[in-house]
N, C-alpha and C. Protein backbone atom coordinates (compact mmCIF):
# COMPACT_ATOMS: atom_id res chain seq x y z
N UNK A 1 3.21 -6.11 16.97
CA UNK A 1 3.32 -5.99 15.53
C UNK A 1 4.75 -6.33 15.13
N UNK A 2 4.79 -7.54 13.97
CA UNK A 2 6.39 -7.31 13.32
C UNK A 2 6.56 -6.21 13.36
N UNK A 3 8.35 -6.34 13.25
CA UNK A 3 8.99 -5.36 12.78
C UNK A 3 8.89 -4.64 11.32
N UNK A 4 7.99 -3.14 11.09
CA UNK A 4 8.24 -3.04 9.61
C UNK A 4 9.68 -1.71 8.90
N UNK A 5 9.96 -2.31 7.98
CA UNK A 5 11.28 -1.61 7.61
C UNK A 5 10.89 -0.37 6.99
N UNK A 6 11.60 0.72 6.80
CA UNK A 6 11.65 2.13 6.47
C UNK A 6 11.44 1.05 4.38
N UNK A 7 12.15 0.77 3.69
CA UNK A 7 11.23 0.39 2.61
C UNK A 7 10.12 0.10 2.70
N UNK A 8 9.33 -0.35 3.64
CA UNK A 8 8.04 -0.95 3.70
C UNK A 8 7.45 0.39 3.86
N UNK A 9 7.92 0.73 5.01
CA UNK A 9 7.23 2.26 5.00
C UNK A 9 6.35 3.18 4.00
N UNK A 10 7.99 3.42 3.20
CA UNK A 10 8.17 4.37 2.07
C UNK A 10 7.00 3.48 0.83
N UNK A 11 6.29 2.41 1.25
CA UNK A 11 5.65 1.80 0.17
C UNK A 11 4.35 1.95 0.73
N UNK A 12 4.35 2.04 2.19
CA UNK A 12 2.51 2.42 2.30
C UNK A 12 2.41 4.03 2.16
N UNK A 13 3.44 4.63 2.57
CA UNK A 13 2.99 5.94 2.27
C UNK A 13 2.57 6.43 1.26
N UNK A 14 3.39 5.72 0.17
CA UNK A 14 2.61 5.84 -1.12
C UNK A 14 1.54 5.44 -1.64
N UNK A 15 1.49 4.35 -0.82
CA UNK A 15 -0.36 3.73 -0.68
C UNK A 15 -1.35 4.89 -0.31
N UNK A 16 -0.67 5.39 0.76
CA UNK A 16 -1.29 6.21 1.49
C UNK A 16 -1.75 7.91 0.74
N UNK A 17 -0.72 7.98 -0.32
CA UNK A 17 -0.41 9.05 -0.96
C UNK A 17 -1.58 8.69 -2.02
N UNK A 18 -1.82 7.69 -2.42
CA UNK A 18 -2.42 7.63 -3.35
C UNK A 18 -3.48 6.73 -3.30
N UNK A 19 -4.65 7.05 -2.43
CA UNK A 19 -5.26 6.03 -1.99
C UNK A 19 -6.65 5.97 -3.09
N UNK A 20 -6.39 6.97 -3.58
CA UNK A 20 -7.84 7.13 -5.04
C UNK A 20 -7.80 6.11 -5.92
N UNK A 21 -6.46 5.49 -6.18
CA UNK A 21 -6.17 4.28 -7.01
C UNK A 21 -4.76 3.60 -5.96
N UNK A 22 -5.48 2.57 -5.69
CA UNK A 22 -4.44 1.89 -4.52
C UNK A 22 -4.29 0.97 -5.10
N UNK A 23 -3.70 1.18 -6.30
CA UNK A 23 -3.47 -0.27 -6.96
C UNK A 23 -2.07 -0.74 -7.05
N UNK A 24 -1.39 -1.76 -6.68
CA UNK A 24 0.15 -2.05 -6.73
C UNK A 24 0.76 -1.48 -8.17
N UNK A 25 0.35 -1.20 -8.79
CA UNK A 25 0.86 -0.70 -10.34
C UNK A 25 1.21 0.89 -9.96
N UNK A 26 -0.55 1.90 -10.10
CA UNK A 26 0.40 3.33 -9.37
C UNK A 26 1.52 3.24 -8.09
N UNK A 27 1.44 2.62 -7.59
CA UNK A 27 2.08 2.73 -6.11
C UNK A 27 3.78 2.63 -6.47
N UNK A 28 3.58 1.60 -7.44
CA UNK A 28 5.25 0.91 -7.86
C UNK A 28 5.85 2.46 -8.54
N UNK A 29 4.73 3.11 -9.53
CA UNK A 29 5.17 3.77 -10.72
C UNK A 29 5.76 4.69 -9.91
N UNK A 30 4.68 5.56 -9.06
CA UNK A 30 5.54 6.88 -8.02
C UNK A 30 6.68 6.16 -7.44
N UNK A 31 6.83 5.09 -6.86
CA UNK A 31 7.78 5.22 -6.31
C UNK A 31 9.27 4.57 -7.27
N UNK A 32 8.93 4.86 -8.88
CA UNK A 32 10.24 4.00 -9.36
C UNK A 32 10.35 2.68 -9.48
N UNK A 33 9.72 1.91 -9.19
CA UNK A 33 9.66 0.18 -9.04
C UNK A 33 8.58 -0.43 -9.71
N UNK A 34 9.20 -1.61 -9.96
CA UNK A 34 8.12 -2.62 -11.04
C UNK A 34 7.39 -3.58 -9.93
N UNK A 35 5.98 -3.22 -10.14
CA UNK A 35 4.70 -3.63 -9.75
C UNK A 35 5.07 -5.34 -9.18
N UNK A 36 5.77 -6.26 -10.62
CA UNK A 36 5.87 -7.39 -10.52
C UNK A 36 7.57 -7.74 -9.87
N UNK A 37 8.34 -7.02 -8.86
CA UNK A 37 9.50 -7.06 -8.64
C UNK A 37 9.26 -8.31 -7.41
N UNK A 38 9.46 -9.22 -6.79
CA UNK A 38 9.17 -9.96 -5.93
C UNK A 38 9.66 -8.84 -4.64
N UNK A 39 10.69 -8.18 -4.44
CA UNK A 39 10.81 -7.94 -3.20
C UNK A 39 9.79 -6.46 -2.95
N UNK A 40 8.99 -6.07 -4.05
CA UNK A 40 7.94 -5.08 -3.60
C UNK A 40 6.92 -5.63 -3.39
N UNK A 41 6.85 -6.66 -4.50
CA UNK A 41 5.57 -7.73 -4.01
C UNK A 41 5.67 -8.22 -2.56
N UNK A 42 6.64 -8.18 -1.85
CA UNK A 42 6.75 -8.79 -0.59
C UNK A 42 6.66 -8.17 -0.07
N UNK A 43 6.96 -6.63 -0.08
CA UNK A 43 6.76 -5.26 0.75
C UNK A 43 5.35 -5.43 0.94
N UNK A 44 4.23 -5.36 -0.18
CA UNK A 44 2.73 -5.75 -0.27
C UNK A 44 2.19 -6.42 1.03
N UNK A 45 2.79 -7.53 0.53
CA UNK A 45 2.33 -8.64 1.59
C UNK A 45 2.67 -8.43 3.02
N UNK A 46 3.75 -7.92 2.97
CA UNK A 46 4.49 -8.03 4.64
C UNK A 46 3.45 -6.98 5.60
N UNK A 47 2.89 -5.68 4.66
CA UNK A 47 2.10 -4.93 5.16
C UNK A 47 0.62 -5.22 5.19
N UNK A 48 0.42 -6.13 4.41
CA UNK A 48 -1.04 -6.95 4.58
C UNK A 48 -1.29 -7.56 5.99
N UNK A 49 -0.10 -8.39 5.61
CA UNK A 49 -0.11 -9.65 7.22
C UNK A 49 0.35 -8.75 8.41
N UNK A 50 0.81 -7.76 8.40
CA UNK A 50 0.63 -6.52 9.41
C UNK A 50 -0.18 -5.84 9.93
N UNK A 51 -1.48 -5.81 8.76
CA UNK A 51 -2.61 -5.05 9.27
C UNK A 51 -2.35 -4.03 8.96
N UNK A 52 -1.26 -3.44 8.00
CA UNK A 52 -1.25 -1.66 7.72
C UNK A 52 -1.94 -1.63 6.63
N UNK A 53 -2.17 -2.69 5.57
CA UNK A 53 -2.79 -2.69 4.33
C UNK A 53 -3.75 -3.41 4.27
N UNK A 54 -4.50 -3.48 3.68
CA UNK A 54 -6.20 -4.28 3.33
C UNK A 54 -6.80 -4.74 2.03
N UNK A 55 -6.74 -5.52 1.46
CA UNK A 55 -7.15 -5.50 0.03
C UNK A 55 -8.74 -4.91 -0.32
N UNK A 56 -9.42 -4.23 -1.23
CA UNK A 56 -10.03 -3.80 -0.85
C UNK A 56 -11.00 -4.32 -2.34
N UNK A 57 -12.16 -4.25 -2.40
CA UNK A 57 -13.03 -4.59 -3.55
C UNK A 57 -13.62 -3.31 -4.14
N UNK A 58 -13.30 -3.47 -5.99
CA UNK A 58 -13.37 -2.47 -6.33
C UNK A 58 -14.62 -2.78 -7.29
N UNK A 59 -15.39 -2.00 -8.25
CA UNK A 59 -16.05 -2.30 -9.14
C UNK A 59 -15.76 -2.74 -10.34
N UNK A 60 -16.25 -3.50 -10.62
CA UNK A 60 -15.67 -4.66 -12.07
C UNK A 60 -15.70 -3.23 -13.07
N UNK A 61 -14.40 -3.35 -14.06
CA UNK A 61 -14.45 -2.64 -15.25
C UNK A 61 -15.17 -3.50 -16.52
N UNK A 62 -16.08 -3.46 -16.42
CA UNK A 62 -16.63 -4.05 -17.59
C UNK A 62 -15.92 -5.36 -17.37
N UNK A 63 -15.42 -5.69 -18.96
CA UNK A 63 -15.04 -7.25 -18.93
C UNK A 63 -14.00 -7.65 -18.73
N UNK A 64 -13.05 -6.04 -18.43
CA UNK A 64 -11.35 -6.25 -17.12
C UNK A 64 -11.39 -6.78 -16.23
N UNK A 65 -12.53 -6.76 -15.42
CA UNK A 65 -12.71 -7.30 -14.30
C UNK A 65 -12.45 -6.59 -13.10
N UNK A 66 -12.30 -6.86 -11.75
CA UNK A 66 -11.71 -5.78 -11.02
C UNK A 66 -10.25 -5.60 -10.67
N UNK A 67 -9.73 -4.66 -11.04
CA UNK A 67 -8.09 -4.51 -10.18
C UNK A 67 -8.02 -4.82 -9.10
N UNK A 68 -6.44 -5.08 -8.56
CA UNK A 68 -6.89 -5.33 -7.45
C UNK A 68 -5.82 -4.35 -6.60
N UNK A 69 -6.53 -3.78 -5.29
CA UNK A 69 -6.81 -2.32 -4.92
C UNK A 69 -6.54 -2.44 -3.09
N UNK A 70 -5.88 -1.73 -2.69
CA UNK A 70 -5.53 -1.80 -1.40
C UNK A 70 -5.79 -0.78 -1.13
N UNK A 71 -5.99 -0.53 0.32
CA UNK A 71 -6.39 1.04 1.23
C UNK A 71 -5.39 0.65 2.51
N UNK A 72 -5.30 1.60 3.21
CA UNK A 72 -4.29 2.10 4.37
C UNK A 72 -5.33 1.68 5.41
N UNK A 73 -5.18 1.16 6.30
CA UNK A 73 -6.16 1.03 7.69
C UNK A 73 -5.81 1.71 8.48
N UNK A 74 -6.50 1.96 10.24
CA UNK A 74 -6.06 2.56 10.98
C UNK A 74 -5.01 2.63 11.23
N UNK A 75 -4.42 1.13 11.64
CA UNK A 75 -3.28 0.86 12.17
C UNK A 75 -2.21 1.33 11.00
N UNK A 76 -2.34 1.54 9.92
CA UNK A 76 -1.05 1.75 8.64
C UNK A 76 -1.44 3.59 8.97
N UNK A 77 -2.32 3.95 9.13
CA UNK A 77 -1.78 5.42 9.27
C UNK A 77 -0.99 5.53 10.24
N UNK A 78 -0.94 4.86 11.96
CA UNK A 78 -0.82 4.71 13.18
C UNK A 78 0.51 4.76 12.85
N UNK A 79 1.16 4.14 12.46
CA UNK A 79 2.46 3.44 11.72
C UNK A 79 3.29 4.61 10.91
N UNK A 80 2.21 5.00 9.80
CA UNK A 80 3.15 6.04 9.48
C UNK A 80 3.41 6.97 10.10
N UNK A 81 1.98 7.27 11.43
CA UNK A 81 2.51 8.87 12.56
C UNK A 81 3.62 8.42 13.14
N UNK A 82 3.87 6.81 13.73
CA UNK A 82 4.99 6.75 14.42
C UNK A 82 6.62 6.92 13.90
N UNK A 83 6.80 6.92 12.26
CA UNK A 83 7.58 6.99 11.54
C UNK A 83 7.61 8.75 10.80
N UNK A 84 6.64 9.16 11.38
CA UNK A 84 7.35 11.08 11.48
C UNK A 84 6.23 11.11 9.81
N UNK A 85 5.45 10.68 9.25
CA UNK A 85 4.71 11.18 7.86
C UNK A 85 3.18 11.44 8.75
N UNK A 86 3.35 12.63 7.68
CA UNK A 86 2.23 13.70 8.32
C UNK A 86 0.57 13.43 7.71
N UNK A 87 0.78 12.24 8.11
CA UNK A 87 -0.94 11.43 8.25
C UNK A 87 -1.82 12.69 8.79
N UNK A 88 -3.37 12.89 7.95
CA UNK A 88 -4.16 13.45 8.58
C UNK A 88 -3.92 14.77 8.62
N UNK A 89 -2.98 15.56 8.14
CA UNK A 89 -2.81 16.92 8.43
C UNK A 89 -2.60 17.88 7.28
């Protein structure tokens, strides 16, 4: 697995924290940061192409359409036990 950075971290945990709405918008808001910032947007991605994050399909809101919605996978909890956050407990 790349190397992932303690920011990246601190951005799935909050994925992780908030997995009822895993949408890059709550995720940015708890943690202080704008949804559309490129280097969180890249945090996103870096944990996608990692396998800690997953995009996930949600149900269309009417004529919004669907958000679009990420969940934590095995390996992104795996990740956060190895980084000391108390996954699962």
């Amino acid at each position: 697995m790349e190397p992932v950075y303690e920011r990246m971290v601190e951005v799935l945990w909050a994925f992780y924290q908030h997995r009822e709405d895993g949408t890059p918008q709550t995720v940015a808001i708890a943690l202080g940061r704008d949804a559309e910032n490129p280097v969180f947007r890249s945090d996103v991605r870096k944990l996608e192409d990692v396998g800690a994050l997953e995009l996930v399909d949600m149900p269309a809101f009417g004529s919004l359409g669907s958000p679009e919605a990420y969940k934590v996978t095995l390996d992104g909890e795996q990740l956060l036990r190895d980084w000391g956050y108390p996954v699962g407990q």
